[in-house]
PDB file of N, CA and C in Angstrom:
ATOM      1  N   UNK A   1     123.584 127.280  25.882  1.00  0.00           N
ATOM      2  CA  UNK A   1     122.486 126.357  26.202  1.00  0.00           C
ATOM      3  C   UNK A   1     121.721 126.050  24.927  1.00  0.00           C
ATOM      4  N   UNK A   2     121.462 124.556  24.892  1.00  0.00           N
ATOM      5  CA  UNK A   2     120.334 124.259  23.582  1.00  0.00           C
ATOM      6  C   UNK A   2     118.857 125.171  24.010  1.00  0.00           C
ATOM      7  N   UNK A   3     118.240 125.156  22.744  1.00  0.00           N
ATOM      8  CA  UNK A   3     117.201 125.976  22.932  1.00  0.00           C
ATOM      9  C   UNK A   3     116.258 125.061  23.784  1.00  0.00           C
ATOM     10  N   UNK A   4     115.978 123.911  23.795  1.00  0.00           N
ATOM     11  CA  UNK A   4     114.933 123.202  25.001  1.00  0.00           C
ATOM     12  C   UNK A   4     115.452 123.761  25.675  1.00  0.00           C
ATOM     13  N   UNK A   5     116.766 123.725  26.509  1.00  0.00           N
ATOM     14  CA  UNK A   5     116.981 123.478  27.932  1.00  0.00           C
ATOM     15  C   UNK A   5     116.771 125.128  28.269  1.00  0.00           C
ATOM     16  N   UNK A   6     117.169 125.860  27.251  1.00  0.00           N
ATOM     17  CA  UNK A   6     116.364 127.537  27.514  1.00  0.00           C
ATOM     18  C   UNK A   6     114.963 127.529  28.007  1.00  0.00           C
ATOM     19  N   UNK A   7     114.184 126.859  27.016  1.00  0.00           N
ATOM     20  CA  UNK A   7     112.896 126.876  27.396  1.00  0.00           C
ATOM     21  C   UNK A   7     112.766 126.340  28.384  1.00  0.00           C
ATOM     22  N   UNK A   8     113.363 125.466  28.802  1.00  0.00           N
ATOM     23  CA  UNK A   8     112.732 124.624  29.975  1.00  0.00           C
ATOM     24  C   UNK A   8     112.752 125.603  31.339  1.00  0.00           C
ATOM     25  N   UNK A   9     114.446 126.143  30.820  1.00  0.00           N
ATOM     26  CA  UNK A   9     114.878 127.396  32.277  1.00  0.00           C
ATOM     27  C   UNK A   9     113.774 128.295  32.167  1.00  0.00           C
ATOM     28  N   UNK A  10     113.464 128.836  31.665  1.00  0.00           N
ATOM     29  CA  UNK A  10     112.683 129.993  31.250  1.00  0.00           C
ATOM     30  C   UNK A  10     111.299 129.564  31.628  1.00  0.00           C
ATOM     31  N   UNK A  11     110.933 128.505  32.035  1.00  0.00           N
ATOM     32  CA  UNK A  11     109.107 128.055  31.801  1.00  0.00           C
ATOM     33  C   UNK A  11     109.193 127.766  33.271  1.00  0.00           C
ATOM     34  N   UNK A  12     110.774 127.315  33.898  1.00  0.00           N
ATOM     35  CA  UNK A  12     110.621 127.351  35.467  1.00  0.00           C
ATOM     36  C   UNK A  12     110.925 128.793  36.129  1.00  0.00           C
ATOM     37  N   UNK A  13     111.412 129.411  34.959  1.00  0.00           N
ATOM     38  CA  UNK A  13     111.443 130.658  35.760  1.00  0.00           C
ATOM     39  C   UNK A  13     110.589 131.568  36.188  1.00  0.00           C
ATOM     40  N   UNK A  14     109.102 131.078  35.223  1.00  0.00           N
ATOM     41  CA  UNK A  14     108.266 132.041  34.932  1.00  0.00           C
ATOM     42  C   UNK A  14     107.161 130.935  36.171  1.00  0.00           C
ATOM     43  N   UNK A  15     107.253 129.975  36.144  1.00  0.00           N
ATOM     44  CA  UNK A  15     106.473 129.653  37.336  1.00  0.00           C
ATOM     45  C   UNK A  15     106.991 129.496  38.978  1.00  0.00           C
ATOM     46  N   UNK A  16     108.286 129.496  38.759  1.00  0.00           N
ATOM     47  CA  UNK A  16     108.761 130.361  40.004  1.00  0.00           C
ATOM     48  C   UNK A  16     108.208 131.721  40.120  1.00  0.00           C
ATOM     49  N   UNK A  17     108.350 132.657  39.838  1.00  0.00           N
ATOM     50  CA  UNK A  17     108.031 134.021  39.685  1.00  0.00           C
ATOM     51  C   UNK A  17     106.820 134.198  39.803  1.00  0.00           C
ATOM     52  N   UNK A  18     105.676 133.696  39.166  1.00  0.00           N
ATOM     53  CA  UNK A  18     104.004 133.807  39.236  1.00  0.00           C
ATOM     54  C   UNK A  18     103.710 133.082  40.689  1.00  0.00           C
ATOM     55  N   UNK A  19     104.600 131.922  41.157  1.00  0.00           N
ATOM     56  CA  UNK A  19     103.815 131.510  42.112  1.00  0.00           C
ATOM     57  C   UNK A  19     104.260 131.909  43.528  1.00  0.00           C
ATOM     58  N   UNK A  20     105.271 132.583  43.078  1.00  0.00           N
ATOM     59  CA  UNK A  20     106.203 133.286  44.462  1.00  0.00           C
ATOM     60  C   UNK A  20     105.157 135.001  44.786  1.00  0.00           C
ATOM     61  N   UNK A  21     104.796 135.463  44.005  1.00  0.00           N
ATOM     62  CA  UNK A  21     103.453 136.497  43.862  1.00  0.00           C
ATOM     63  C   UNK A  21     102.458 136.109  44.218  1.00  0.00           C
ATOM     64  N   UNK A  22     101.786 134.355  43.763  1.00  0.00           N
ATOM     65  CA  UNK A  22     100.653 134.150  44.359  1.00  0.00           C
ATOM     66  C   UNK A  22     100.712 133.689  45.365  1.00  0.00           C
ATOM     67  N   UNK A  23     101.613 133.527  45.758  1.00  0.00           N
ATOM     68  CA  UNK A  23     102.375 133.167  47.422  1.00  0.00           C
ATOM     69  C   UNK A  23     101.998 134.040  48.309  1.00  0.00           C
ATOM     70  N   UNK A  24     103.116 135.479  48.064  1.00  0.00           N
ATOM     71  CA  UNK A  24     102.247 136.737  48.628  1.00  0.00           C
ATOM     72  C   UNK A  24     100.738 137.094  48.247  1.00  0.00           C
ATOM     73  N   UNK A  25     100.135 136.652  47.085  1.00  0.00           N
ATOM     74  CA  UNK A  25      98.992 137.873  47.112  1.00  0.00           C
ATOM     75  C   UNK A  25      98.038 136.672  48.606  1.00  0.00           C
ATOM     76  N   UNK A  26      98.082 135.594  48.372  1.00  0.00           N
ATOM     77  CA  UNK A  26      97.852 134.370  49.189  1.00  0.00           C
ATOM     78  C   UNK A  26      97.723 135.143  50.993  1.00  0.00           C
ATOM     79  N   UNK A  27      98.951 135.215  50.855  1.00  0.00           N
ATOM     80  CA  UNK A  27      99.379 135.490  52.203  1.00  0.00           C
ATOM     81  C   UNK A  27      98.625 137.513  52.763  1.00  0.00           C
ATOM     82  N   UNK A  28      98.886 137.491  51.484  1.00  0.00           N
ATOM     83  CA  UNK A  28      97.902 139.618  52.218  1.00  0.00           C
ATOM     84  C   UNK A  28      96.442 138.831  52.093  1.00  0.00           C
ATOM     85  N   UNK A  29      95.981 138.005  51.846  1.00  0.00           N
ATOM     86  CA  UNK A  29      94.304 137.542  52.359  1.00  0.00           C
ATOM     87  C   UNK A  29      94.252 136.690  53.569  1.00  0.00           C
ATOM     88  N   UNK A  30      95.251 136.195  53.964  1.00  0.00           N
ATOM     89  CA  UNK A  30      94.896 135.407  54.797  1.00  0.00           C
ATOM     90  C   UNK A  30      94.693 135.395  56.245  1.00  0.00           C
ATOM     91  N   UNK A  31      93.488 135.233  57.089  1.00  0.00           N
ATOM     92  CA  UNK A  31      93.545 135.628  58.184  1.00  0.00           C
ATOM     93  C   UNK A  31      94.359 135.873  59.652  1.00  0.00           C
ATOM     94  N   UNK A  32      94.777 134.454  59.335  1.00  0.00           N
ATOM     95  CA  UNK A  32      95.895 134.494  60.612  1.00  0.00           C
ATOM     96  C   UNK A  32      96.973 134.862  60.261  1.00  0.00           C
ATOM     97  N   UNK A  33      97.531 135.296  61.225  1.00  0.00           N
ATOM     98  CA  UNK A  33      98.868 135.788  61.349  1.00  0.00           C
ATOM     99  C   UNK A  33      99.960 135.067  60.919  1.00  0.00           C
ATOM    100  N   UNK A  34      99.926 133.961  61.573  1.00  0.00           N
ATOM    101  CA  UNK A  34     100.907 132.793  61.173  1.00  0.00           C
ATOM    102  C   UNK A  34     100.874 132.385  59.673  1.00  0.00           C
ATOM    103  N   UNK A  35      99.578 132.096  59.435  1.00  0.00           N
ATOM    104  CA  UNK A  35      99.784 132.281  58.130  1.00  0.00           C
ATOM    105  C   UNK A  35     100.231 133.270  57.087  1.00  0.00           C
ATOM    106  N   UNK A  36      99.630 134.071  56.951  1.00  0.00           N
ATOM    107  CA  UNK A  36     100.176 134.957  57.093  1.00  0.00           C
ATOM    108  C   UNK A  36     101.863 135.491  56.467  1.00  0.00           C
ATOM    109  N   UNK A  37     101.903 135.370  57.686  1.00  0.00           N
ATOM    110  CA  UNK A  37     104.183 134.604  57.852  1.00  0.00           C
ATOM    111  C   UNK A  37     104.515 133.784  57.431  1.00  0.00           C
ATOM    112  N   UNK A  38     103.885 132.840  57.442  1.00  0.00           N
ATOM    113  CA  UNK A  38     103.847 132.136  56.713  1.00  0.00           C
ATOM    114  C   UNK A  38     104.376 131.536  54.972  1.00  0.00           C
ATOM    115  N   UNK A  39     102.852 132.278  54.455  1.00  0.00           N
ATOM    116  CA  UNK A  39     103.248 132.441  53.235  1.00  0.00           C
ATOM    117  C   UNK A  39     103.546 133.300  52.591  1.00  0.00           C
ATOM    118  N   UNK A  40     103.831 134.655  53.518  1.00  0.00           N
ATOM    119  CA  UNK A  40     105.159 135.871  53.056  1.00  0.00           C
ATOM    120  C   UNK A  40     106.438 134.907  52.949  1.00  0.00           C
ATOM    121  N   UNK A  41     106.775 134.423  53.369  1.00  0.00           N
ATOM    122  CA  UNK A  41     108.216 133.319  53.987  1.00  0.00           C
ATOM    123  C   UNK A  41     108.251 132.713  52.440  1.00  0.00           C
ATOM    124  N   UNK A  42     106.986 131.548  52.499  1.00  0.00           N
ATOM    125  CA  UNK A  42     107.289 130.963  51.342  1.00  0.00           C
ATOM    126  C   UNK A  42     107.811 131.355  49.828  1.00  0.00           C
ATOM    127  N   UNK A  43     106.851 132.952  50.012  1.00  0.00           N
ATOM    128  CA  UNK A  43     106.671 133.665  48.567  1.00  0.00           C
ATOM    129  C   UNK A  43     108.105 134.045  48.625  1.00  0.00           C
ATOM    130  N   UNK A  44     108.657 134.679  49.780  1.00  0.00           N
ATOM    131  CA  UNK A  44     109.925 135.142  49.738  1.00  0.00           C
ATOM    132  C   UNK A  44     110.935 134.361  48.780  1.00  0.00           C
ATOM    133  N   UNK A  45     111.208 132.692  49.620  1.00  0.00           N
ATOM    134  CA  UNK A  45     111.572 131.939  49.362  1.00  0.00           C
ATOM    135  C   UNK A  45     112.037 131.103  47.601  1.00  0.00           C
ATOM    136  N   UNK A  46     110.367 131.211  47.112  1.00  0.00           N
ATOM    137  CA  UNK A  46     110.179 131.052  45.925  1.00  0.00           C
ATOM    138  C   UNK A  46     110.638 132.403  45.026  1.00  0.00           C
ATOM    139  N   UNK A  47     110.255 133.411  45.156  1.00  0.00           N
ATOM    140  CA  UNK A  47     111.148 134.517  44.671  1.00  0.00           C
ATOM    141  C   UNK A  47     112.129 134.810  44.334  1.00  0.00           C
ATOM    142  N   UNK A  48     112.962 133.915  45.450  1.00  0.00           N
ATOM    143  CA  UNK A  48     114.454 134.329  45.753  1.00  0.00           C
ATOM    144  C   UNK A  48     115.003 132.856  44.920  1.00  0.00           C
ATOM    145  N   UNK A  49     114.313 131.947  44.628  1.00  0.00           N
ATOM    146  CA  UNK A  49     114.554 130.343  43.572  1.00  0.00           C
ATOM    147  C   UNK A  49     114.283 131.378  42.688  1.00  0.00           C
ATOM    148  N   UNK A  50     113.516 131.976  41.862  1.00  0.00           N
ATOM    149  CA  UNK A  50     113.459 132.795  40.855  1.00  0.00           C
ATOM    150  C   UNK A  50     114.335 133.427  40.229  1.00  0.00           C
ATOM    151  N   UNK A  51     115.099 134.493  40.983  1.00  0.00           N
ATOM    152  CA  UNK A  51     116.256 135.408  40.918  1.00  0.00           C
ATOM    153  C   UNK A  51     117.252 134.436  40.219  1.00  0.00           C
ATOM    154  N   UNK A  52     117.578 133.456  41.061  1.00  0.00           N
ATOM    155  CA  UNK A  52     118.892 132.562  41.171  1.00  0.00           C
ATOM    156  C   UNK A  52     118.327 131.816  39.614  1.00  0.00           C
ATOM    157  N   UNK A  53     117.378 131.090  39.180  1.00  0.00           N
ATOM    158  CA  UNK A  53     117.722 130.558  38.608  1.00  0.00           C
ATOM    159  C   UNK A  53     117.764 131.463  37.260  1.00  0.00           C
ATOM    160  N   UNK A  54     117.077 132.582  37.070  1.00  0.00           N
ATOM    161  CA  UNK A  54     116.821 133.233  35.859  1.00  0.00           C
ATOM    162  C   UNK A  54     118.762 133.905  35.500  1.00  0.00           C
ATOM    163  N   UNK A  55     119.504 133.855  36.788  1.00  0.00           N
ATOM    164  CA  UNK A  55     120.273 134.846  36.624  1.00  0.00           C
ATOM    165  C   UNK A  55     121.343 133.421  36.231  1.00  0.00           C
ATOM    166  N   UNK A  56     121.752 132.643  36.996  1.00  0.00           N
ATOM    167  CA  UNK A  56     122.134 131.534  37.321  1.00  0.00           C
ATOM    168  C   UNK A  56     123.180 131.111  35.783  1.00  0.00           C
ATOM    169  N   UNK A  57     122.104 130.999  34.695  1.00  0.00           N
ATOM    170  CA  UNK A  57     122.519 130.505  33.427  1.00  0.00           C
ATOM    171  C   UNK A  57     123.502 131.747  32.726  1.00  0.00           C
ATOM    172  N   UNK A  58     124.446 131.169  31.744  1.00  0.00           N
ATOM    173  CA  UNK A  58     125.177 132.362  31.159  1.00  0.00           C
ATOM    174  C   UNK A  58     124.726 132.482  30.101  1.00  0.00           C
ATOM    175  N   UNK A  59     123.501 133.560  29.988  1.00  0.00           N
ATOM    176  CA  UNK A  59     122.812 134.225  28.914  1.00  0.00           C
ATOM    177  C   UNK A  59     122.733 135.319  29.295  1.00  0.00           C
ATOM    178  N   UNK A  60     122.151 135.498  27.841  1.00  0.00           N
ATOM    179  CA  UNK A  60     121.736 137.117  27.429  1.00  0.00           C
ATOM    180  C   UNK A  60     119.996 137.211  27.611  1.00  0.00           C
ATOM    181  N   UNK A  61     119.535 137.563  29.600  1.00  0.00           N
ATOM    182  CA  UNK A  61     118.595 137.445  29.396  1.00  0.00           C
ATOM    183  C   UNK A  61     117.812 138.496  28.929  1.00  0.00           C
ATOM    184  N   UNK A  62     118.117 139.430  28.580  1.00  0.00           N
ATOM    185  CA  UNK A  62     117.855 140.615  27.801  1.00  0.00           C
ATOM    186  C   UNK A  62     117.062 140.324  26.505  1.00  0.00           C
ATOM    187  N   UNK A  63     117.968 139.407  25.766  1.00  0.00           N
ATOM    188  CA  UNK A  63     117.891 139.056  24.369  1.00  0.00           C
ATOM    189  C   UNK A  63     116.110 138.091  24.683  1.00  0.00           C
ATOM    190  N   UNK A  64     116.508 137.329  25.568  1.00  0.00           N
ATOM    191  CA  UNK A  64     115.065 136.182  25.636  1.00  0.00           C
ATOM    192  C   UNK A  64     114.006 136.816  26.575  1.00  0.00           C
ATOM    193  N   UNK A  65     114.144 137.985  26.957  1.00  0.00           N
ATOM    194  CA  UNK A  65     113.075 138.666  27.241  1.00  0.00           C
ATOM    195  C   UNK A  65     111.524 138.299  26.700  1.00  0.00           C
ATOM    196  N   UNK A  66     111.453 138.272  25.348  1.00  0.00           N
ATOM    197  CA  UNK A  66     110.216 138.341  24.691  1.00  0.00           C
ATOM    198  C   UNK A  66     109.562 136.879  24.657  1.00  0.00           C
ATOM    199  N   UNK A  67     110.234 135.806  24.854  1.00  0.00           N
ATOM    200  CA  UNK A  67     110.157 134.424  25.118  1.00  0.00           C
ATOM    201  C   UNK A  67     109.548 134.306  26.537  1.00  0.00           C
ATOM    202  N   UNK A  68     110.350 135.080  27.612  1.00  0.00           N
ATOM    203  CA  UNK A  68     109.992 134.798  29.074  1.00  0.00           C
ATOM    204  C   UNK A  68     108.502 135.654  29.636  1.00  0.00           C
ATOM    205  N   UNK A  69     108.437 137.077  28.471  1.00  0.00           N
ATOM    206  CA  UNK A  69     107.080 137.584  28.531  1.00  0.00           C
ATOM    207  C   UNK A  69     106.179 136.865  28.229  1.00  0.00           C
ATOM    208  N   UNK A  70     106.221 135.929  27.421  1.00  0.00           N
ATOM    209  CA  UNK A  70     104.543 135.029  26.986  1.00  0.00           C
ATOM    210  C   UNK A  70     104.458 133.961  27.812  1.00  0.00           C
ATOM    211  N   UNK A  71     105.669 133.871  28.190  1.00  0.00           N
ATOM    212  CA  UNK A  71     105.755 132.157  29.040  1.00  0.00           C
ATOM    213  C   UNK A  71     105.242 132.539  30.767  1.00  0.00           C
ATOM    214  N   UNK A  72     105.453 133.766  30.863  1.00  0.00           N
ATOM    215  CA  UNK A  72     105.192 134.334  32.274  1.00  0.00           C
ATOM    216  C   UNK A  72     103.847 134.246  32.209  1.00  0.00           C
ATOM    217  N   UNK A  73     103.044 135.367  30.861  1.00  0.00           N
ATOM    218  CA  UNK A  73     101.429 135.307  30.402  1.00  0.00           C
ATOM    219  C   UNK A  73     100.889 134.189  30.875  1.00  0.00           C
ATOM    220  N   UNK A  74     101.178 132.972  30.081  1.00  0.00           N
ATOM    221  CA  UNK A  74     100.576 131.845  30.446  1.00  0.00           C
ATOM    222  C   UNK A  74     100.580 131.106  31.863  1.00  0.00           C
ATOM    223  N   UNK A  75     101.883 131.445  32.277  1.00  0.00           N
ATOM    224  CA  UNK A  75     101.924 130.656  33.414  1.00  0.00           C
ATOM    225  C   UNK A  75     100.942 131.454  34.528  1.00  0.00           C
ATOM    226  N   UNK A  76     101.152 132.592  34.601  1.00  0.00           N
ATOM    227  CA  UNK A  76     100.212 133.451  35.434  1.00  0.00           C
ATOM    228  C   UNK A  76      98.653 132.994  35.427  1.00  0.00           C
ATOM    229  N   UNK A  77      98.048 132.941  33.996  1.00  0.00           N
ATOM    230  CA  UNK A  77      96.543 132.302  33.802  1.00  0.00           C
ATOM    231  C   UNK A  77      96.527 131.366  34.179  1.00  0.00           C
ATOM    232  N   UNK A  78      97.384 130.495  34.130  1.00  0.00           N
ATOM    233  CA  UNK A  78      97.252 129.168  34.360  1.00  0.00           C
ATOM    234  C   UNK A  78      97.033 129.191  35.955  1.00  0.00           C
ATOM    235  N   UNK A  79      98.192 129.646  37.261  1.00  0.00           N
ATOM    236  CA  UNK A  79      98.063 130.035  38.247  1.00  0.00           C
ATOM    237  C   UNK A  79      96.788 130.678  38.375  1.00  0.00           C
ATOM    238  N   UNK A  80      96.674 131.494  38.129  1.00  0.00           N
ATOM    239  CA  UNK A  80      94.803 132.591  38.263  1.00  0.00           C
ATOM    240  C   UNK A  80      93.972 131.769  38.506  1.00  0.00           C
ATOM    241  N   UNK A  81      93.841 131.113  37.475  1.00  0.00           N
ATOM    242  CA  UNK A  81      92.922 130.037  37.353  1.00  0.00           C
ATOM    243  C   UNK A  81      92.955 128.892  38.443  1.00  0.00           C
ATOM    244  N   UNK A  82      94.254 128.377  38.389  1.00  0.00           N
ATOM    245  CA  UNK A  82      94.030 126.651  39.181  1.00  0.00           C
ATOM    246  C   UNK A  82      93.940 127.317  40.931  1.00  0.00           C
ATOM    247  N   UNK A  83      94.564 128.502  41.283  1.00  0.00           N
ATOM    248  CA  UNK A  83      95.187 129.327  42.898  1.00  0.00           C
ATOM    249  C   UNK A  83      93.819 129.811  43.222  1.00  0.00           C
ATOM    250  N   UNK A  84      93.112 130.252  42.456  1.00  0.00           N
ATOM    251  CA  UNK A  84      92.183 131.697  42.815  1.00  0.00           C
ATOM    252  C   UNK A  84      90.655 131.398  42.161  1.00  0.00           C
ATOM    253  N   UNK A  85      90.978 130.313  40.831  1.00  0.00           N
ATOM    254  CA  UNK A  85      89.427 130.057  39.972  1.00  0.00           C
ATOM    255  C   UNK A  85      89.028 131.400  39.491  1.00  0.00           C
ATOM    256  N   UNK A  86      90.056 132.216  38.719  1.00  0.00           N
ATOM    257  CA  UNK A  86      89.665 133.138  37.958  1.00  0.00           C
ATOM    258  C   UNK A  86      89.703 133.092  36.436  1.00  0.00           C
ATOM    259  N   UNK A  87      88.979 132.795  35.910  1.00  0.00           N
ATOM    260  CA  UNK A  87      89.319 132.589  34.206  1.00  0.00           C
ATOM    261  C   UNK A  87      89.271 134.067  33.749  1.00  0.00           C
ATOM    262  N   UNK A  88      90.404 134.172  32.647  1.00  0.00           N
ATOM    263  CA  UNK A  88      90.745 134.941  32.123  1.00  0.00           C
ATOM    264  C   UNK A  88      89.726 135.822  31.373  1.00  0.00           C
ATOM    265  N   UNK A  89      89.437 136.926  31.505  1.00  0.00           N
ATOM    266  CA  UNK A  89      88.027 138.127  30.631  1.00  0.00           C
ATOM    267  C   UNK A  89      88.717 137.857  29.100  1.00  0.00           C
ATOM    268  N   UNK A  90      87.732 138.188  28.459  1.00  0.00           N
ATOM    269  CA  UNK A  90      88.186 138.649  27.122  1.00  0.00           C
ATOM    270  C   UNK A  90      89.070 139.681  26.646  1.00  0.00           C
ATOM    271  N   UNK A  91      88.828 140.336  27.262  1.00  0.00           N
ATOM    272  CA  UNK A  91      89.784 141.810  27.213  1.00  0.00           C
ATOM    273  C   UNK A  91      91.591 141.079  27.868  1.00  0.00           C
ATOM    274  N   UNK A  92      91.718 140.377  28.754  1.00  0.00           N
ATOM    275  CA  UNK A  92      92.737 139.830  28.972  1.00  0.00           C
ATOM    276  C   UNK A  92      93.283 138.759  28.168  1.00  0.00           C
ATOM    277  N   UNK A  93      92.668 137.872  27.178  1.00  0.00           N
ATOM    278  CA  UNK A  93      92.808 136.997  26.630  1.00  0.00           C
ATOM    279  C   UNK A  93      93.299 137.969  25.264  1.00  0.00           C
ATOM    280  N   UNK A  94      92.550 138.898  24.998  1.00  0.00           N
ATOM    281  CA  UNK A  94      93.135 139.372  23.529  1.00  0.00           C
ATOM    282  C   UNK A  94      94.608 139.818  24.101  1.00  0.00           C
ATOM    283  N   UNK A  95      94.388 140.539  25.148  1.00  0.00           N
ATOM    284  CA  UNK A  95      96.078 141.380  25.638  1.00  0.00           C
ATOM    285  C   UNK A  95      97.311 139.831  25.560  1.00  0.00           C
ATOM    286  N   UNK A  96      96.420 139.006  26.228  1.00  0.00           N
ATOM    287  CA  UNK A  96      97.719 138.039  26.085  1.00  0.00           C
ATOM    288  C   UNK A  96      97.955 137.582  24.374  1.00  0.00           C
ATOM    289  N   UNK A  97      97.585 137.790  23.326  1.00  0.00           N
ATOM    290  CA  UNK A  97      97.510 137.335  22.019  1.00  0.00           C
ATOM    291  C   UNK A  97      98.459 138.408  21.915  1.00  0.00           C
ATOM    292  N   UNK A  98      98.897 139.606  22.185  1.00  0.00           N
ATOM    293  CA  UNK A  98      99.429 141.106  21.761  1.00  0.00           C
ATOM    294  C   UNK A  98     100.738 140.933  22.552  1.00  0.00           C
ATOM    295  N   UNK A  99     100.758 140.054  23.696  1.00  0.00           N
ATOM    296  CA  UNK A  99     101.880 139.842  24.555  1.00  0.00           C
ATOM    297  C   UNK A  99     102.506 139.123  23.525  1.00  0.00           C
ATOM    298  N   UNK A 100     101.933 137.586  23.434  1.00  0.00           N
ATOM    299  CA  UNK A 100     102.531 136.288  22.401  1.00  0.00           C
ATOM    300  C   UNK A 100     103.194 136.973  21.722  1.00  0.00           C
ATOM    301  N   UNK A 101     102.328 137.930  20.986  1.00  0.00           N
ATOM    302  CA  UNK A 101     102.972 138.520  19.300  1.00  0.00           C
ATOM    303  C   UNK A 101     104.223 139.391  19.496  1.00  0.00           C
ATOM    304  N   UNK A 102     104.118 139.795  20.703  1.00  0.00           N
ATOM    305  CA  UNK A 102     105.069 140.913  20.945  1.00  0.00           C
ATOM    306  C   UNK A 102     106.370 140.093  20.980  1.00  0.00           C
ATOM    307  N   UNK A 103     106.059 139.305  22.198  1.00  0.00           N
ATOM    308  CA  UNK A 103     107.044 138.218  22.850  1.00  0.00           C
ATOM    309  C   UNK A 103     107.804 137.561  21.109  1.00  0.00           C
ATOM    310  N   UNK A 104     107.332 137.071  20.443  1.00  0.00           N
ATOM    311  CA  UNK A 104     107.762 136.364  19.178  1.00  0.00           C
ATOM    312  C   UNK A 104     108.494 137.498  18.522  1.00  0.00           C
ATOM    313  N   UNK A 105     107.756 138.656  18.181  1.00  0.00           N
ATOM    314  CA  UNK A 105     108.586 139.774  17.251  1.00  0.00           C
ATOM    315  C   UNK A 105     110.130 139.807  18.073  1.00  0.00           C
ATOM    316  N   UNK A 106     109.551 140.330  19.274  1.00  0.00           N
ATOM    317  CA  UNK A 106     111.139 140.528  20.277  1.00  0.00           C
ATOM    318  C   UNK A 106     112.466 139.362  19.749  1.00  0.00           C
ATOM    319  N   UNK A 107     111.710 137.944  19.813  1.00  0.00           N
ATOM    320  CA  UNK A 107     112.687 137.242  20.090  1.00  0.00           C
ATOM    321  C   UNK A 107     112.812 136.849  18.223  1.00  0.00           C
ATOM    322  N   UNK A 108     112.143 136.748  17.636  1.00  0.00           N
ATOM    323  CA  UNK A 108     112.289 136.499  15.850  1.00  0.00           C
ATOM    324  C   UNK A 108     113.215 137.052  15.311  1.00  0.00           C
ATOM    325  N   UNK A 109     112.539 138.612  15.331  1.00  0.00           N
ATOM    326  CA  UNK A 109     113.224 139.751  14.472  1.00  0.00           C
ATOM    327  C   UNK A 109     114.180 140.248  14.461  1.00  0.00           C
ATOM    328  N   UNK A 110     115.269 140.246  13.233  1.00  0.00           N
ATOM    329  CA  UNK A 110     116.554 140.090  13.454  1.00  0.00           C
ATOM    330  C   UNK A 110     117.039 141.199  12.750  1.00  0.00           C
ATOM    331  N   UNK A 111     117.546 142.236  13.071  1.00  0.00           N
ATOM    332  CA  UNK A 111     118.191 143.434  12.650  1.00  0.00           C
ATOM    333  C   UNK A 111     119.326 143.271  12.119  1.00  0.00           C
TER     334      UNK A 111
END
């Protein structure tokens, strides 16, 4: 795969994955039942688009690990924020700078 179309897999993988969680965390608040079932179902659903597509491609997702850690970071805040209206603390904003860096060393540094 060219490296866009990595990224691109990888940036849907990571918002599959964050929003299939905020699916469930969604669904353990919500009052009714049906709902509820609802959006356990959905989260399931989206979860299970997750799996498939991360696995789907013939890579080494091992190797792009450190790429899909920062891209997850962001996508998660981004979710927090637009799902729930939680902006990120300071103390979380530096951790995600330590993720980035991590995420880049992982995927840069070449032995």
């Amino acid at each position: 795969m060219r490296h866009f179309s990595i990224l691109v897999v990888l940036t849907l993988a990571a918002v599959l994955e964050a929003g299939g969680d905020a699916l469930a965390r969604t669904g353990l608040h919500a009052h009714a039942m049906g709902m509820r079932v609802g959006f356990f179902a959905l989260g399931a659903a989206v979860l299970f688009s997750y799996g498939i597509t991360v696995n789907l491609p013939n890579w080494d997702f091992g190797r792009l690990l450190g790429v899909y850690v920062a891209l997850f970071f962001g996508v998660a805040q981004v979710i927090n924020l637009a799902a729930f209206g939680v902006r990120p603390s300071l103390p979380i904003l530096c951790g995600g700078v330590l993720i980035v860096a991590g995420g880049l060393l992982m995927t840069f540094w070449k032995t």
